[in-house]
N, C-alpha and C. Protein backbone atom coordinates (compact mmCIF):
# COMPACT_ATOMS: atom_id res chain seq x y z
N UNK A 1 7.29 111.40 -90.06
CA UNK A 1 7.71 111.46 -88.66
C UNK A 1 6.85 112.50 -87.93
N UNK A 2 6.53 112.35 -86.59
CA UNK A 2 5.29 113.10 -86.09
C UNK A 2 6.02 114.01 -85.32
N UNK A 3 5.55 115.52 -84.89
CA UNK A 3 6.13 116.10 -84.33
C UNK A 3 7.32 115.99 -83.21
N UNK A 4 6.16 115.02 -82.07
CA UNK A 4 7.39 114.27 -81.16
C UNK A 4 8.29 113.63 -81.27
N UNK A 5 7.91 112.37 -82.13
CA UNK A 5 9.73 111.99 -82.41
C UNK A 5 10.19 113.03 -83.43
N UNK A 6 9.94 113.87 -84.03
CA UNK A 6 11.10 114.55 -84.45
C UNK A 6 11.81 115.77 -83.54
N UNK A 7 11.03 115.82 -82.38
CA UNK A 7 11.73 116.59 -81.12
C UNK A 7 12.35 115.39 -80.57
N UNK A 8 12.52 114.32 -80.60
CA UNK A 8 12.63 113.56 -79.45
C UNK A 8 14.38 112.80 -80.35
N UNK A 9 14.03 112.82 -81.32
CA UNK A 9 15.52 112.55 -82.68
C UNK A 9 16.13 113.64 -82.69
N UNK A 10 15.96 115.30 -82.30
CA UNK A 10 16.64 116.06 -82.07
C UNK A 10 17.40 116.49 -81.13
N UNK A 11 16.79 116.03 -79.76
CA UNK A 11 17.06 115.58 -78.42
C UNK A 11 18.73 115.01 -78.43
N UNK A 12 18.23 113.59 -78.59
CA UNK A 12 19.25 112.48 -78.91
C UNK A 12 19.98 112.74 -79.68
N UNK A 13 20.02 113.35 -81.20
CA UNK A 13 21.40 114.09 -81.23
C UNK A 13 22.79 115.39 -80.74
N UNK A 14 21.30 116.28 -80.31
CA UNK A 14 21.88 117.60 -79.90
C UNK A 14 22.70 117.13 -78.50
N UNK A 15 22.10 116.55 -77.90
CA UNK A 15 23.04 116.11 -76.60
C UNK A 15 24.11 115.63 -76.90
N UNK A 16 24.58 114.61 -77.82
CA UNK A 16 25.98 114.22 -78.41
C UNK A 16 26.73 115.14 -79.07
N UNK A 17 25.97 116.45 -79.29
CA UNK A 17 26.64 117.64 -79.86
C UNK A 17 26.92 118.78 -78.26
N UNK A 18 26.32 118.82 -77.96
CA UNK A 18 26.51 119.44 -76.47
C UNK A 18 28.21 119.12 -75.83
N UNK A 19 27.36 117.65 -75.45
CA UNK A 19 29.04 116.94 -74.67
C UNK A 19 30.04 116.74 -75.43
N UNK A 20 30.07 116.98 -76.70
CA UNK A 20 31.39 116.73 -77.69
C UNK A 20 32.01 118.18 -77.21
N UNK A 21 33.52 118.22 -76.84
CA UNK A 21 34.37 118.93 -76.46
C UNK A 21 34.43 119.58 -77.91
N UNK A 22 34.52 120.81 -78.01
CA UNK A 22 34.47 121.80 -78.59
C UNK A 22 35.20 123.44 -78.03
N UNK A 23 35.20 124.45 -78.86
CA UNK A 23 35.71 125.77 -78.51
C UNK A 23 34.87 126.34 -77.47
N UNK A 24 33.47 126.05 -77.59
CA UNK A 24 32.74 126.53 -76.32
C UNK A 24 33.16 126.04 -75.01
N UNK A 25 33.09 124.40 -75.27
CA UNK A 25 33.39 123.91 -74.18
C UNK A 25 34.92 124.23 -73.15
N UNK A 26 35.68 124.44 -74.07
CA UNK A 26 37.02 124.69 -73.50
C UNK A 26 37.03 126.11 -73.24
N UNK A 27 36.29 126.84 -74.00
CA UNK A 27 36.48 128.28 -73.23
C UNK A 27 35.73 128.18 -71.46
N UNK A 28 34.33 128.04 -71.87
CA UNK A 28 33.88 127.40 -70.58
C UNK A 28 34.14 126.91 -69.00
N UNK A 29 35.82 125.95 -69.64
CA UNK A 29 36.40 125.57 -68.56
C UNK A 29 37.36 126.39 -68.10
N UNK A 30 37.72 127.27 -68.79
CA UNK A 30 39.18 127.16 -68.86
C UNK A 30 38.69 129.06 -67.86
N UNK A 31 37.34 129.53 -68.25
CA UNK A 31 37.05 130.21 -67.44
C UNK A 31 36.51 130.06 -66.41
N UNK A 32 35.91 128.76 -65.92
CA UNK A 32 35.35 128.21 -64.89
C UNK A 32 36.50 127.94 -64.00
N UNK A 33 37.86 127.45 -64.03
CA UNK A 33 38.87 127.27 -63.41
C UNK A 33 39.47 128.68 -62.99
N UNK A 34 39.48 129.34 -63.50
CA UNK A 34 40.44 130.43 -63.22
C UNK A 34 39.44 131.98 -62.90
N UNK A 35 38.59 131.97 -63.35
CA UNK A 35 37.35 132.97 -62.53
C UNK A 35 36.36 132.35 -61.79
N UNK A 36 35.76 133.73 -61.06
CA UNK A 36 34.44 133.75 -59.87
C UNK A 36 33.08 133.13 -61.27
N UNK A 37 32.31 132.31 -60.03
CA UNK A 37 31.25 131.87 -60.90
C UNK A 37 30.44 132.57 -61.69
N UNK A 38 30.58 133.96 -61.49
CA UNK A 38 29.67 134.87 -61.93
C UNK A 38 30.01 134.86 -63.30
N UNK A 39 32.00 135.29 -63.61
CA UNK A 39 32.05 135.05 -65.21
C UNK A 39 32.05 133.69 -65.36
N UNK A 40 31.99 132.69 -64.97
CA UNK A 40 31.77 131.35 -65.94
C UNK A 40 30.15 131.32 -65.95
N UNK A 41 29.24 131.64 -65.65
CA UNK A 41 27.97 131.64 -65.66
C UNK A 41 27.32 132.55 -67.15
N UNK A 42 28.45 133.92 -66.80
CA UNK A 42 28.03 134.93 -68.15
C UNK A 42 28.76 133.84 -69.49
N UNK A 43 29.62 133.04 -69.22
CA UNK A 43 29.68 132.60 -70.50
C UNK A 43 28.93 131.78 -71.05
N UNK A 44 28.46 130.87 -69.77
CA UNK A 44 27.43 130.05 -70.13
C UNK A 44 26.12 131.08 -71.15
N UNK A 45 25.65 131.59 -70.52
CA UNK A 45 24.36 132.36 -70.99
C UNK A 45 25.11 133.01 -72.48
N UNK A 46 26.14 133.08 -72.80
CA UNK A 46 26.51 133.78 -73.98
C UNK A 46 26.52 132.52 -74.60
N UNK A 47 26.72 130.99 -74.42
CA UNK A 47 27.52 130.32 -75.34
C UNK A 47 25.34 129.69 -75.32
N UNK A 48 24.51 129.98 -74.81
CA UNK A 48 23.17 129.87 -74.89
C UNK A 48 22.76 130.56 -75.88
N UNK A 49 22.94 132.09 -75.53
CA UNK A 49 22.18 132.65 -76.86
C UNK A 49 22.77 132.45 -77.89
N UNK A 50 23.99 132.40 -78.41
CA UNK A 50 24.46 131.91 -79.74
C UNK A 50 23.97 130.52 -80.01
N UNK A 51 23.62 129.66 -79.38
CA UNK A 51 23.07 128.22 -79.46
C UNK A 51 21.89 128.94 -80.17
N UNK A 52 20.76 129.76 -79.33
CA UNK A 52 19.82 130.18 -79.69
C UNK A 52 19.81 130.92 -81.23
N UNK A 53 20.86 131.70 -81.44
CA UNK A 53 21.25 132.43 -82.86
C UNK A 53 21.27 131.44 -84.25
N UNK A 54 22.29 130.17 -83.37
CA UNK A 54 22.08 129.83 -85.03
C UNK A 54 20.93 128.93 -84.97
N UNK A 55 20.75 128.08 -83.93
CA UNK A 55 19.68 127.46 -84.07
C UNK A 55 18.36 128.22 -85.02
N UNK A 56 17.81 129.42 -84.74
CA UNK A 56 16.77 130.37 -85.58
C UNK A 56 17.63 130.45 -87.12
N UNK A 57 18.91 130.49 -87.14
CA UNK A 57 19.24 131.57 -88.50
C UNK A 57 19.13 129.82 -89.18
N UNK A 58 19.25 128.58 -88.75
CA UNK A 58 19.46 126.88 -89.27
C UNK A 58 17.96 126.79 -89.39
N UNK A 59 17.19 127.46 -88.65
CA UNK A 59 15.49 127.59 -89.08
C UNK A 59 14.96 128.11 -89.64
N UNK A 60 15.05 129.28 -89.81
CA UNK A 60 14.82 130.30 -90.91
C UNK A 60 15.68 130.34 -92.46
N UNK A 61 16.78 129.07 -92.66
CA UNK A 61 17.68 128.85 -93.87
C UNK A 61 18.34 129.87 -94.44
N UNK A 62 19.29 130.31 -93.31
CA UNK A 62 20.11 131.58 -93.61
C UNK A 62 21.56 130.64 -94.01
N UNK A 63 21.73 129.43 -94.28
CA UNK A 63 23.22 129.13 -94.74
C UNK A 63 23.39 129.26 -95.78
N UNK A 64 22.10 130.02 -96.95
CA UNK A 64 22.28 130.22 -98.35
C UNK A 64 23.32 131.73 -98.64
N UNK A 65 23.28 132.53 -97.25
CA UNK A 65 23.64 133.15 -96.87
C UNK A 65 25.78 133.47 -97.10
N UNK A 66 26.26 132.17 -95.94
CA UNK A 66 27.26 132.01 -96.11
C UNK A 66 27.83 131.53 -97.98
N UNK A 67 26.87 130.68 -98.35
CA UNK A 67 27.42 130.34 -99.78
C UNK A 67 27.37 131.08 -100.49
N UNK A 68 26.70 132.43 -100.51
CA UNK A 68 26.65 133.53 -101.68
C UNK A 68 27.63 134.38 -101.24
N UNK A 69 27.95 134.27 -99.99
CA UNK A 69 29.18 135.31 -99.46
C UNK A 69 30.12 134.34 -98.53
N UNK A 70 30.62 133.69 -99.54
CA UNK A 70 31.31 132.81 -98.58
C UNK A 70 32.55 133.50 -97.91
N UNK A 71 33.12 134.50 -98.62
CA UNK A 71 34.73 135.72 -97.68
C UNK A 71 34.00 135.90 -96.32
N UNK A 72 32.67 136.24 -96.15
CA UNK A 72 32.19 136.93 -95.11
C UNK A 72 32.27 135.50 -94.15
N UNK A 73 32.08 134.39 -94.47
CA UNK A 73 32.41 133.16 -93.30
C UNK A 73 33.27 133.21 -93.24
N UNK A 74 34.56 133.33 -94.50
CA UNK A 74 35.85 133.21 -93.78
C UNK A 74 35.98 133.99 -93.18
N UNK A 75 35.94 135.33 -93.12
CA UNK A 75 36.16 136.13 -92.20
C UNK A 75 35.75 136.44 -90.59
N UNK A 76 34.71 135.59 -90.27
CA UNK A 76 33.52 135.68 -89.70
C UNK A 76 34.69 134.31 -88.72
N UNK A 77 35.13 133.14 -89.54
CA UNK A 77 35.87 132.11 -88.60
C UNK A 77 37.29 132.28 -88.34
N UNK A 78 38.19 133.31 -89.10
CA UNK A 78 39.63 133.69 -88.97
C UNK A 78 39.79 134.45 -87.48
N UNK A 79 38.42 135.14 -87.58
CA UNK A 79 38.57 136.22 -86.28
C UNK A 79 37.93 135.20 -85.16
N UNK A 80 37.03 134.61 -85.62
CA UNK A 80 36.88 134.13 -84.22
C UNK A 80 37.80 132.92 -83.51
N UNK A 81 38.44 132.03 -84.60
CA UNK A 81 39.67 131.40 -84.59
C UNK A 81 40.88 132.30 -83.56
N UNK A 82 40.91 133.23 -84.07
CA UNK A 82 41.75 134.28 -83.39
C UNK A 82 42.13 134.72 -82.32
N UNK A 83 40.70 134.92 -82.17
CA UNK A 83 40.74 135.41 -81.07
C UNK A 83 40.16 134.37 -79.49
N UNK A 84 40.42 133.28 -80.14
CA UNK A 84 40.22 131.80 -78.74
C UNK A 84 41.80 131.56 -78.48
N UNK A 85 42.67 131.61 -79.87
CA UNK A 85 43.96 131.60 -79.30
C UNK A 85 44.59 132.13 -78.91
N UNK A 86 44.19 133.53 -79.08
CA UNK A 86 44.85 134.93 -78.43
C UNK A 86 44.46 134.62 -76.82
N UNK A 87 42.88 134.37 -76.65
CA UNK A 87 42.14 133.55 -74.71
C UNK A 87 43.38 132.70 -74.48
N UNK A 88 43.46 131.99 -75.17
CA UNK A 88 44.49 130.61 -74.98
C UNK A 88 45.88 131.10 -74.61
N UNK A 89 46.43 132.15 -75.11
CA UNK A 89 47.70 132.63 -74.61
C UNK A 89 47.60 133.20 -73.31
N UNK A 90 46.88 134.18 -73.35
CA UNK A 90 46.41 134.85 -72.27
C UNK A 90 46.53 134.06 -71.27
N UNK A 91 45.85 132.71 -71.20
CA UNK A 91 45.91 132.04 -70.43
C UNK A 91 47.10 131.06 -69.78
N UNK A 92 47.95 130.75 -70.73
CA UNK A 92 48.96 130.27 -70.05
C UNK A 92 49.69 131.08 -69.43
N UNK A 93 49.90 132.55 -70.00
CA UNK A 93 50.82 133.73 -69.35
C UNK A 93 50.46 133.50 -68.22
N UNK A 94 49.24 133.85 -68.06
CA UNK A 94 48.83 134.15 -66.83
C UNK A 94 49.32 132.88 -65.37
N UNK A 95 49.24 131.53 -66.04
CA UNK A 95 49.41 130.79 -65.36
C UNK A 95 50.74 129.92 -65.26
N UNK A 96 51.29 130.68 -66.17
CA UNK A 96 52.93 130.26 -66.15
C UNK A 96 53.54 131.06 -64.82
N UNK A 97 52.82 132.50 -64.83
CA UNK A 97 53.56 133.61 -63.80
C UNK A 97 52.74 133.88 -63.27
N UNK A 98 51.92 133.30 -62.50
CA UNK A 98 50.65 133.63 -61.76
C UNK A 98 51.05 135.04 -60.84
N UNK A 99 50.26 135.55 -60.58
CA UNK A 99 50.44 136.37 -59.31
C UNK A 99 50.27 136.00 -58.12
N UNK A 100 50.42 137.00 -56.70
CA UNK A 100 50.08 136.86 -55.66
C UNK A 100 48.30 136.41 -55.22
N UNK A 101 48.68 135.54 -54.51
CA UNK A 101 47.36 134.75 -54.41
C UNK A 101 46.31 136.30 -53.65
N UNK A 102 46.71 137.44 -53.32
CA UNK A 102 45.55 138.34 -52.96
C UNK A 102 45.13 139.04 -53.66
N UNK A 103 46.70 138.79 -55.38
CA UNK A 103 46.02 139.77 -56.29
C UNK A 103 45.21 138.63 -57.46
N UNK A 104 45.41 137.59 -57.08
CA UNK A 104 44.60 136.43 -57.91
C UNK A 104 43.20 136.59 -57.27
N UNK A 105 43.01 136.69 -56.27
CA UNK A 105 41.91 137.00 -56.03
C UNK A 105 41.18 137.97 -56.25
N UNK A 106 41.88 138.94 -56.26
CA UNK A 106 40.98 140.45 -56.41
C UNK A 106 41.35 141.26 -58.08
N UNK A 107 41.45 140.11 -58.97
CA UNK A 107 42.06 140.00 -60.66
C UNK A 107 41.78 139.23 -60.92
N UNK A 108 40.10 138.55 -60.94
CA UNK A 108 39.92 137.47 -61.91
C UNK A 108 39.78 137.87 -63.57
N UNK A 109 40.31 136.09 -64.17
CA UNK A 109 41.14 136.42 -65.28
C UNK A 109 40.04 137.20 -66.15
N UNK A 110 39.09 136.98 -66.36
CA UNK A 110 37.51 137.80 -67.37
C UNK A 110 36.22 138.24 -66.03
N UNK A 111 36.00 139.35 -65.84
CA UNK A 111 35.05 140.05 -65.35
C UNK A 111 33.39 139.54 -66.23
N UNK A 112 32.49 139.94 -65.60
CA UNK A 112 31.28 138.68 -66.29
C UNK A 112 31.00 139.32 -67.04
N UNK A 113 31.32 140.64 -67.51
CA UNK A 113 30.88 141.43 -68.76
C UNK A 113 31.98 141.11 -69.93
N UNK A 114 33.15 141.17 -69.74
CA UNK A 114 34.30 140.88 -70.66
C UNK A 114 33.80 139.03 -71.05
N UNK A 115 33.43 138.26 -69.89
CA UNK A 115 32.95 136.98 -70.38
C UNK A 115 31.84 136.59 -71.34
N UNK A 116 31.07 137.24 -70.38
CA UNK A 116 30.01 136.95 -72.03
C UNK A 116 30.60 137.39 -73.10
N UNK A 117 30.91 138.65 -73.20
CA UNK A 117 31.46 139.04 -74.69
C UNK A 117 32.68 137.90 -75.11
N UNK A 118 33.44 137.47 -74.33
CA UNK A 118 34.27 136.39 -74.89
C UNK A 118 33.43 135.56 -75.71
N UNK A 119 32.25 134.90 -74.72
CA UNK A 119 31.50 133.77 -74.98
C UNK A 119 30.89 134.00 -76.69
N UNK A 120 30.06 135.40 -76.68
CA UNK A 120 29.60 135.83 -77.71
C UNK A 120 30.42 135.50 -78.87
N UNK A 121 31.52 136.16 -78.84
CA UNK A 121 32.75 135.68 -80.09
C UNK A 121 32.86 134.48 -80.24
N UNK A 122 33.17 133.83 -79.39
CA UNK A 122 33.30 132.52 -79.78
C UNK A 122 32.21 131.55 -80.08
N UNK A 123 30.94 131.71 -79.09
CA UNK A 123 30.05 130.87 -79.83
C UNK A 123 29.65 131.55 -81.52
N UNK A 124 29.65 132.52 -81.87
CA UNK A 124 28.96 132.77 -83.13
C UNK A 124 30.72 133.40 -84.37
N UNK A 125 31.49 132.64 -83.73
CA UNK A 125 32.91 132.99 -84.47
C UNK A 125 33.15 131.43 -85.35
N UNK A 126 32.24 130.50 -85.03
CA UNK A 126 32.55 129.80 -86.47
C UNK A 126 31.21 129.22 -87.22
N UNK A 127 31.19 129.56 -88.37
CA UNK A 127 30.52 129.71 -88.99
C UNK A 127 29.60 128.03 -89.07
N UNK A 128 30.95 127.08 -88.86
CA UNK A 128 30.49 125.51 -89.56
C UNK A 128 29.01 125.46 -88.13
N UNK A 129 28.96 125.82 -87.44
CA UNK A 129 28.02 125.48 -86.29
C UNK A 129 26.28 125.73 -87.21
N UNK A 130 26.55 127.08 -87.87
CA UNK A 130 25.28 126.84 -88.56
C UNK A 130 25.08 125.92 -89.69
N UNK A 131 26.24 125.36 -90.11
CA UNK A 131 26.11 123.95 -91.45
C UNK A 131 25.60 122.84 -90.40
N UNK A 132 26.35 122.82 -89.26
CA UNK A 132 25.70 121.71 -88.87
C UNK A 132 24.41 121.77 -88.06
N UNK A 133 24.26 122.83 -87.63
CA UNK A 133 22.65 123.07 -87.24
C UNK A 133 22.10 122.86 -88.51
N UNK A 134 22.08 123.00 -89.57
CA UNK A 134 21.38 123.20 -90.87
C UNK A 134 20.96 121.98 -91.13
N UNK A 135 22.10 121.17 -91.22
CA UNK A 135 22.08 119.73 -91.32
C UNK A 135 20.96 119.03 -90.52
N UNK A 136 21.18 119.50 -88.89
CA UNK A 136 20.56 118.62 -87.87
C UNK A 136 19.44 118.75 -88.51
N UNK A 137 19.20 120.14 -88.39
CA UNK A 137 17.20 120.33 -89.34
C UNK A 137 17.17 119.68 -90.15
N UNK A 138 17.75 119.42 -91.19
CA UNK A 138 17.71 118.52 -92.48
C UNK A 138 17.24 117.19 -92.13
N UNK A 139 18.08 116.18 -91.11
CA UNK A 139 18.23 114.98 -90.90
C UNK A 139 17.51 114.81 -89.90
N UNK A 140 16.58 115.82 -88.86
CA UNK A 140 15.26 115.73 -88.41
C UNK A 140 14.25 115.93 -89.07
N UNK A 141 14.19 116.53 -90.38
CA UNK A 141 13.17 116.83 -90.55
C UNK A 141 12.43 118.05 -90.07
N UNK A 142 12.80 119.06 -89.15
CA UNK A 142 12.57 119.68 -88.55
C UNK A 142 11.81 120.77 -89.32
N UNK A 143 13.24 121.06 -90.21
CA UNK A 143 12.43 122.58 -91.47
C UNK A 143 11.24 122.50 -92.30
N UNK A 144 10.65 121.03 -91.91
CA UNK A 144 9.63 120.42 -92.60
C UNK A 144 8.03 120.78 -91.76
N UNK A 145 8.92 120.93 -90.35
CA UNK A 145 7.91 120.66 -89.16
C UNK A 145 6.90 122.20 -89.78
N UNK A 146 5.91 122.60 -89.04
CA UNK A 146 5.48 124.07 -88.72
C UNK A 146 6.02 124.55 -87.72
N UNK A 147 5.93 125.88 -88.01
CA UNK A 147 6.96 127.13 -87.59
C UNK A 147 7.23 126.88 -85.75
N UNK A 148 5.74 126.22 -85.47
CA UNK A 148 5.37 126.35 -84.12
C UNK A 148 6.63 125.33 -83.27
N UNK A 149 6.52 123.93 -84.06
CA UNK A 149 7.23 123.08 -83.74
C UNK A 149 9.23 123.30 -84.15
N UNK A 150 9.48 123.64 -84.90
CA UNK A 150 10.77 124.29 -85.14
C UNK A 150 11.33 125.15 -84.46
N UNK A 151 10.42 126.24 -83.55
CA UNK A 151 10.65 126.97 -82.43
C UNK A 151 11.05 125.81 -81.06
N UNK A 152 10.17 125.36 -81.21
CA UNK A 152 10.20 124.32 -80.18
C UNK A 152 11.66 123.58 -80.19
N UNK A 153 11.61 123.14 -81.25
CA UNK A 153 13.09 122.38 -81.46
C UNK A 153 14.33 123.13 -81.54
N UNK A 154 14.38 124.61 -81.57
CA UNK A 154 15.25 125.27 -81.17
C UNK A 154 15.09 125.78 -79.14
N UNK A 155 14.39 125.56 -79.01
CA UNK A 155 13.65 125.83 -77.62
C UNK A 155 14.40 124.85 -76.73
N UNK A 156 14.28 123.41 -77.39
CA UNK A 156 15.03 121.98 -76.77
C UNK A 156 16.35 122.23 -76.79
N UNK A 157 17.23 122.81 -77.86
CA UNK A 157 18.47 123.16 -77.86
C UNK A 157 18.81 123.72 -76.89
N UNK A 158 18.07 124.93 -76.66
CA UNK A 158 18.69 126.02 -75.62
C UNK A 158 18.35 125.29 -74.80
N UNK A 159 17.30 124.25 -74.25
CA UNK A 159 17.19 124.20 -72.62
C UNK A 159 18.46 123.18 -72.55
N UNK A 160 18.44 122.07 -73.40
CA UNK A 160 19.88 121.32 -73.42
C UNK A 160 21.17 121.83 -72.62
N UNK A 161 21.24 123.12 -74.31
CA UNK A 161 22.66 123.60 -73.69
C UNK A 161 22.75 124.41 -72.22
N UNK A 162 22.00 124.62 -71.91
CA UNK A 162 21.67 125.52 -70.89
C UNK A 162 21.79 124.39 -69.29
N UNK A 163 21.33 123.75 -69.38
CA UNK A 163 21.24 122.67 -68.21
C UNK A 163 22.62 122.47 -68.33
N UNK A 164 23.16 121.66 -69.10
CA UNK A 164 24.31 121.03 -69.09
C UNK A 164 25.41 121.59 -68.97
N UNK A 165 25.64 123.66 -69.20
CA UNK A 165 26.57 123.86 -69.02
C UNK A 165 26.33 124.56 -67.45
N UNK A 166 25.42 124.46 -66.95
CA UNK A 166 24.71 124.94 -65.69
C UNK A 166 25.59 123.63 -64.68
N UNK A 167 25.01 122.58 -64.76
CA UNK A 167 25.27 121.12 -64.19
C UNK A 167 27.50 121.01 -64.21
N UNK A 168 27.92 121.33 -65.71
CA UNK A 168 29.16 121.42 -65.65
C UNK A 168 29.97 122.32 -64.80
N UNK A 169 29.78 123.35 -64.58
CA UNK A 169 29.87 124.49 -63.93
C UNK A 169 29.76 124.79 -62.18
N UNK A 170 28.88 123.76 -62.00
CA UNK A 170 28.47 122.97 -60.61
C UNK A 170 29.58 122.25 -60.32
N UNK A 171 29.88 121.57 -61.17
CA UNK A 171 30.82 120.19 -61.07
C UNK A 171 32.00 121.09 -60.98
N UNK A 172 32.41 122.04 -61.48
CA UNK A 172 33.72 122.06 -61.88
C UNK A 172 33.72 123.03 -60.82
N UNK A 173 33.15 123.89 -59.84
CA UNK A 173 32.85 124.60 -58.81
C UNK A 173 33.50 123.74 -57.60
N UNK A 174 32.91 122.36 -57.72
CA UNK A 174 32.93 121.60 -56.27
C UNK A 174 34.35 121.39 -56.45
N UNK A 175 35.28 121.12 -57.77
CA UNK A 175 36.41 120.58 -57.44
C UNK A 175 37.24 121.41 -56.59
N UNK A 176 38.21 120.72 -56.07
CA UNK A 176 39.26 121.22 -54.60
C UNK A 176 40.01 122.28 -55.34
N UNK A 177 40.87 122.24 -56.32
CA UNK A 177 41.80 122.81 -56.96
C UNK A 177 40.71 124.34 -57.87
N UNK A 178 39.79 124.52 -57.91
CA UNK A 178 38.87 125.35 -58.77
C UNK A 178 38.38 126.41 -57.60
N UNK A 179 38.44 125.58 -56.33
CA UNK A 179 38.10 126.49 -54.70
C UNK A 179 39.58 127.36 -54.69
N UNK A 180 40.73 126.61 -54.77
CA UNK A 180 41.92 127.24 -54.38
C UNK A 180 43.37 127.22 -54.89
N UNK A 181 43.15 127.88 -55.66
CA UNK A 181 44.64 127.84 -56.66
C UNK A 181 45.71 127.14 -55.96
N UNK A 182 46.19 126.54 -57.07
CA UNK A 182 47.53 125.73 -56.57
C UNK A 182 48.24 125.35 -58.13
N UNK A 183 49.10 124.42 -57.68
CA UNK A 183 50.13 124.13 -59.02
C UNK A 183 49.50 122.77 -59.65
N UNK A 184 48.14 122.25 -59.39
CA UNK A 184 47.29 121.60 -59.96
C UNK A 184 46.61 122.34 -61.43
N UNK A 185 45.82 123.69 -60.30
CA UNK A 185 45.03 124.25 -61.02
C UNK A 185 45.38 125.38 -62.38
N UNK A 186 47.11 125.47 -61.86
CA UNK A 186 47.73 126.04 -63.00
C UNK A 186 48.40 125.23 -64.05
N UNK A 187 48.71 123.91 -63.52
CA UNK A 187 48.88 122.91 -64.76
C UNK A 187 47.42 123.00 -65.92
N UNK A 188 46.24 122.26 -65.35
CA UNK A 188 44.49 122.61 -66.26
C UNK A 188 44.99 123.71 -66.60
N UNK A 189 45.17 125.18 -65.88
CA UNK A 189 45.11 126.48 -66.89
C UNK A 189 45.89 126.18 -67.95
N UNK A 190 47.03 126.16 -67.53
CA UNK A 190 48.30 125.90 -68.72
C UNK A 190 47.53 124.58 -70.41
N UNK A 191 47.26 123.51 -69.74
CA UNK A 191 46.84 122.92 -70.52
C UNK A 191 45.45 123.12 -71.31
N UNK A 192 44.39 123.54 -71.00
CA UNK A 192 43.61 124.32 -71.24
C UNK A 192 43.99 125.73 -72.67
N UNK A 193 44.69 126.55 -72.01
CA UNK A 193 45.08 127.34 -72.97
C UNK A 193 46.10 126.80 -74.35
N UNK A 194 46.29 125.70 -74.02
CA UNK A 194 47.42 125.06 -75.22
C UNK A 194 46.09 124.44 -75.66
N UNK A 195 45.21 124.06 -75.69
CA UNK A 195 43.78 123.55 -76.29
C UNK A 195 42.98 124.84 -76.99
N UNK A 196 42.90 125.82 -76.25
CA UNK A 196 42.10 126.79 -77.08
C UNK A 196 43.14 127.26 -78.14
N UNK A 197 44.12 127.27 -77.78
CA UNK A 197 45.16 128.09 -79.19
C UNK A 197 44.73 126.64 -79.89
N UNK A 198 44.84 125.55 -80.25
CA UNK A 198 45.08 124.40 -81.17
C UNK A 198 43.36 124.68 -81.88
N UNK A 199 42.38 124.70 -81.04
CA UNK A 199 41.25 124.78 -81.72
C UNK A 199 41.09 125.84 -82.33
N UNK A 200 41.68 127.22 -81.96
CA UNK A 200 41.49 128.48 -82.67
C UNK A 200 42.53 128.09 -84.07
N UNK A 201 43.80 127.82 -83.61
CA UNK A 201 44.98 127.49 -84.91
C UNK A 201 43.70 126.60 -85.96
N UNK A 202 43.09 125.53 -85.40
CA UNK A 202 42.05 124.86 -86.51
C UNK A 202 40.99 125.64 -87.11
N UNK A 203 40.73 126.74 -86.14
CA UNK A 203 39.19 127.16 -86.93
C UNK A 203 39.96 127.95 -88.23
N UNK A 204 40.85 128.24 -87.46
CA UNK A 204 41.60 129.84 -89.00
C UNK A 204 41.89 129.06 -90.19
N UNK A 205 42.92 127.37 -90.13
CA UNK A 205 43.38 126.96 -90.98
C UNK A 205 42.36 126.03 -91.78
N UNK A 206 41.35 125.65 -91.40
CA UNK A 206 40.41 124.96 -92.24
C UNK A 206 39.21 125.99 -92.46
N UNK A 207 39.55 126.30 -94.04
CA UNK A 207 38.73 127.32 -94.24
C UNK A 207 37.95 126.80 -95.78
C-alpha cells in the first residue's frame, strides 16, 4: 500500500471514529450547552492534543507499555471514568436547580482553564483509545510507513479532530436554546449529564 492510500484508509476510518459519540464527545456538548464558547473551545483543543498524545504514543508502540503494567491502565481508566461522572453529576445539579439567569450568566459551569483540564482528563483517562489507535496503525499499515509519513498520519488525525469539533461547536452555538437558557436547554443538560455518569460508570466497570 503506497503512502497515500494508506493516509487516505486512515482518513476514512478516523472520521467514523471522530463522529462515533463517545466521552469526548459528550463532555464537549454538554460544555458547549451550558458555557461561553471560550470553555467549549478550550475543550476542544484539549480533546486535540490528547488525539495528538496517543496518536504519537500508537506510533512510537507504547501499548507494550500498558501490558507490562497493566494496574497502571486500570488505574489510569477508574480515575478518568470517575471523574466524567462526577462532570455528569455536577451537571444535572446544576440544572435540576439552576440559578438566577444573572448569576447563570456571570457562573459559567467550567472557566476555559478548568475546561481544558477537564478535557485533558478525559481525553487521555482511558486507556482503550491507545489499543485502538494501535490497532488503526496496525490495520493501515501505518507503523510500517517511515517516520515521515506516520507523523503525517497522526497530523490527519489532529486536523480531523480539530475541524470537526470546531464545525460542532459552530452548530451547537447557532442553536436557540444554547443562546438562552430555558427549560429546553436544562432538559439536554440534565440528559447529557445522565450520559457522562453511564459512560464514566462504563469506563470504571470494564476493566
Amino acid at each position: 500500500m503506497s503512502p497515500a492510500d494508506t493516509l487516505l484508509v486512515l482518513a476514512g476510518l478516523w472520521l467514523i471514529a471522530v463522529i462515533t459519540p463517545g466521552p469526548n464527545m459528550v463532555l464537549f456538548m454538554a460544555v458547549g450547552l451550558s458555557s461561553p464558547p471560550s470553555s467549549m473551545f478550550a475543550v476542544a483543543a484539549a480533546i486535540v492534543l490528547g488525539t495528538c498524545l496517543w496518536g504519537l504514543a500508537g506510533l512510537l508502540g507504547l501499548f507494550w507499555l500498558f501490558e507490562l503494567f497493566p494496574a497502571a491502565a486500570v488505574a489510569v481508566k477508574v480515575a478518568g471514568g470517575a471523574y466524567l461522572a462526577w462532570m455528569g453529576l455536577g451537571l444535572i445539579r446544576r440544572n435540576v436547580s439552576p440559578p438566577a439567569e444573572t448569576a447563570r450568566a456571570s457562573a459559567p459551569m467550567l472557566s476555559p482553564r478548568r475546561a481544558f483540564l477537564t478535557g485533558i482528563a478525559t481525553a487521555l483517562g482511558n486507556p482503550k483509545s491507545l489499543v485502538f489507535v494501535s490497532s488503526l496503525f496496525a490495520v493501515t499499515h501505518l507503523a510500517e510507513q517511515p517516520i515521515g509519513i506516520g507523523l503525517a498520519g497522526v497530523g490527519v488525525m489532529v486536523a480531523m479532530s480539530a475541524a470537526y469539533y470546531v464545525l460542532l461547536g459552530l452548530a451547537l452555538k447557532t442553536l436557540p436554546f444554547a443562546r438562552r437558557p430555558g427549560r429546553l436547554s436544562r432538559a439536554l443538560g440534565i440528559g447529557t449529564g445522565a450520559v457522562m455518569i453511564a459512560y464514566g460508570g462504563k469506563m470504571v466497570w470494564e476493566r
